[in-house]
Protein backbone atom coordinates (compact mmCIF):
# COMPACT_ATOMS: atom_id res chain seq x y z
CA UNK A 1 0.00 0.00 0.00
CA UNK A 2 1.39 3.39 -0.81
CA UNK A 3 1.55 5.58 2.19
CA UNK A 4 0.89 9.50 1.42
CA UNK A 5 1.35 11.73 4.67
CA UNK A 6 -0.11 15.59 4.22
CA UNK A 7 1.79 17.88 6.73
CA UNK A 8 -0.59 20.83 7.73
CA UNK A 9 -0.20 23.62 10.21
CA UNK A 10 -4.14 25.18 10.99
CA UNK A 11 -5.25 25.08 7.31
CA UNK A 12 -1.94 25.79 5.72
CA UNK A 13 -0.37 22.36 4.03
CA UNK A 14 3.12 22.50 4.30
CA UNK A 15 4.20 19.37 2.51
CA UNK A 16 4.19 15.71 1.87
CA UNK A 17 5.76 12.34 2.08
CA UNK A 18 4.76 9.05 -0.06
CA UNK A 19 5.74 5.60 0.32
CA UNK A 20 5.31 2.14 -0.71
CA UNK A 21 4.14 0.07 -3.11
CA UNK A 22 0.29 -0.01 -4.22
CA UNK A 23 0.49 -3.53 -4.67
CA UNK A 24 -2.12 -3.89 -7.87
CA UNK A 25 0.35 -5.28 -9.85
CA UNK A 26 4.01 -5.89 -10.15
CA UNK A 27 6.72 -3.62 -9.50
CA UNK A 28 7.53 -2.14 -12.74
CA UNK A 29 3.92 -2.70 -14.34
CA UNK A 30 1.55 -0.97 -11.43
CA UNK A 31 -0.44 1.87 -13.08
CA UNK A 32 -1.52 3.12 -9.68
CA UNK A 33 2.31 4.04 -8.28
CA UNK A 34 2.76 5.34 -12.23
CA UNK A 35 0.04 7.56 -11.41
CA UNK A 36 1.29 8.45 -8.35
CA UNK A 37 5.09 9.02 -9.09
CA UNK A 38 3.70 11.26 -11.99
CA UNK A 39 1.33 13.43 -9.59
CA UNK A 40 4.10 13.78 -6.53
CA UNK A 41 6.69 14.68 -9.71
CA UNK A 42 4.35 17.27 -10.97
CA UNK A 43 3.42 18.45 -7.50
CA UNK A 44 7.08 19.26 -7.10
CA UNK A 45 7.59 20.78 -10.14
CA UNK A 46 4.80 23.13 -9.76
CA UNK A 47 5.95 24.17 -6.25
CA UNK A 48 9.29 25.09 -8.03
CA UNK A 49 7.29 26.89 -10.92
CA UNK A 50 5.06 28.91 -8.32
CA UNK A 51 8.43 29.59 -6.15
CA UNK A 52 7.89 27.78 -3.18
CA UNK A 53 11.43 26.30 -3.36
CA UNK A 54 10.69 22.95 -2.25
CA UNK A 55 12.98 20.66 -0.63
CA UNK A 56 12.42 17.30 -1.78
CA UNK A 57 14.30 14.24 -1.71
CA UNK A 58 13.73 10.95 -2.95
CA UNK A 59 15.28 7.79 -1.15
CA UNK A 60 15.58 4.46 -2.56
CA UNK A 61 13.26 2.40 -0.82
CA UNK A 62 10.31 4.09 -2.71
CA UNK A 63 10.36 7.36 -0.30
CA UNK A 64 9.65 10.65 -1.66
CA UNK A 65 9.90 13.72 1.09
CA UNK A 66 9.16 17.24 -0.22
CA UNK A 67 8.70 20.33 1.97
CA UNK A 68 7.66 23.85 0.60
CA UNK A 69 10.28 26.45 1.46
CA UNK A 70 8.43 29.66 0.68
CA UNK A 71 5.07 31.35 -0.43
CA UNK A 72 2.85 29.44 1.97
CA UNK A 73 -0.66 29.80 -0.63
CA UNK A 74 0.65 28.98 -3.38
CA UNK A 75 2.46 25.55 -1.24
CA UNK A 76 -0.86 25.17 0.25
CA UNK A 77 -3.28 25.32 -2.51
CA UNK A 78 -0.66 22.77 -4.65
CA UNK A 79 -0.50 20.30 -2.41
CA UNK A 80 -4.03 19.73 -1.54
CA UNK A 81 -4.72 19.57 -4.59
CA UNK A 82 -1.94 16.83 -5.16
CA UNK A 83 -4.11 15.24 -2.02
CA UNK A 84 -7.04 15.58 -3.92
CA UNK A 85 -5.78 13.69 -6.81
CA UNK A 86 -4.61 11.20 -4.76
CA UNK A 87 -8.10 10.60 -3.12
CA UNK A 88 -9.40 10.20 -6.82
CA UNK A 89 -6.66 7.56 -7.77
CA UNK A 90 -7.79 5.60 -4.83
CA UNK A 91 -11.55 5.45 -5.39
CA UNK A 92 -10.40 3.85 -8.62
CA UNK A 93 -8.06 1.52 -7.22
CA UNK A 94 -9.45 0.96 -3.76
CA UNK A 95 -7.02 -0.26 -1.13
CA UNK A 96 -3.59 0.88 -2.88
CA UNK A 97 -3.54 4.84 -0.83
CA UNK A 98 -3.82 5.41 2.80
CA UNK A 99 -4.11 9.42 3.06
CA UNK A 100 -3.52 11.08 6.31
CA UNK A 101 -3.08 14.51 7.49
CA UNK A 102 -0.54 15.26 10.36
CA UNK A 103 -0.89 18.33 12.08
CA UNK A 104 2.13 20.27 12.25
């Protein structure tokens, strides 16, 4: 199961880590952790673009960490909706996300 943690602060989101494997196919042939990788990759991009200077890293055992550095609304309004995408893949493909929100 792919893991996606939303960092908020009141109702500011302040970034994100994903992990895991959605487990509806093979590694290498899963559509749902394509769909995934592409959203969190265009999440991060778009934080860039916007100039939120997000620090992200990536680990090898399927971890992805990204943190907005600056302009707090534009951060915000990115990664919720990166959260709402999310929620959309996983009515789809039930049982491949868990979505929380920690309060930060």
């Amino acid at each position: 199961m792919i893991r996606a943690v939303f960092y908020k602060s009141k109702e500011i989101f302040s970034g994100f880590e994903i992990s895991g494997h959605a487990g509806y196919a093979e590694i290498g042939s899963d559509i749902v952790c394509a769909s995934v990788s592409s959203a969190v990759q265009l999440a991060i991009n778009l934080l860039a673009e916007f100039g939120c200077e997000p620090l992200a890293e990536a680990q090898n055992n399927n971890i992805v960490r990204c943190k907005a550095g600056l302009s707090e609304e534009n951060a915000s309004r990115i990664i919720y909706q990166l959260m709402i995408h999310l929620k959309s893949i996983l009515e789809e493909f039930p049982q491949t996300i868990k979505i929380t929100i920690s309060e930060v």
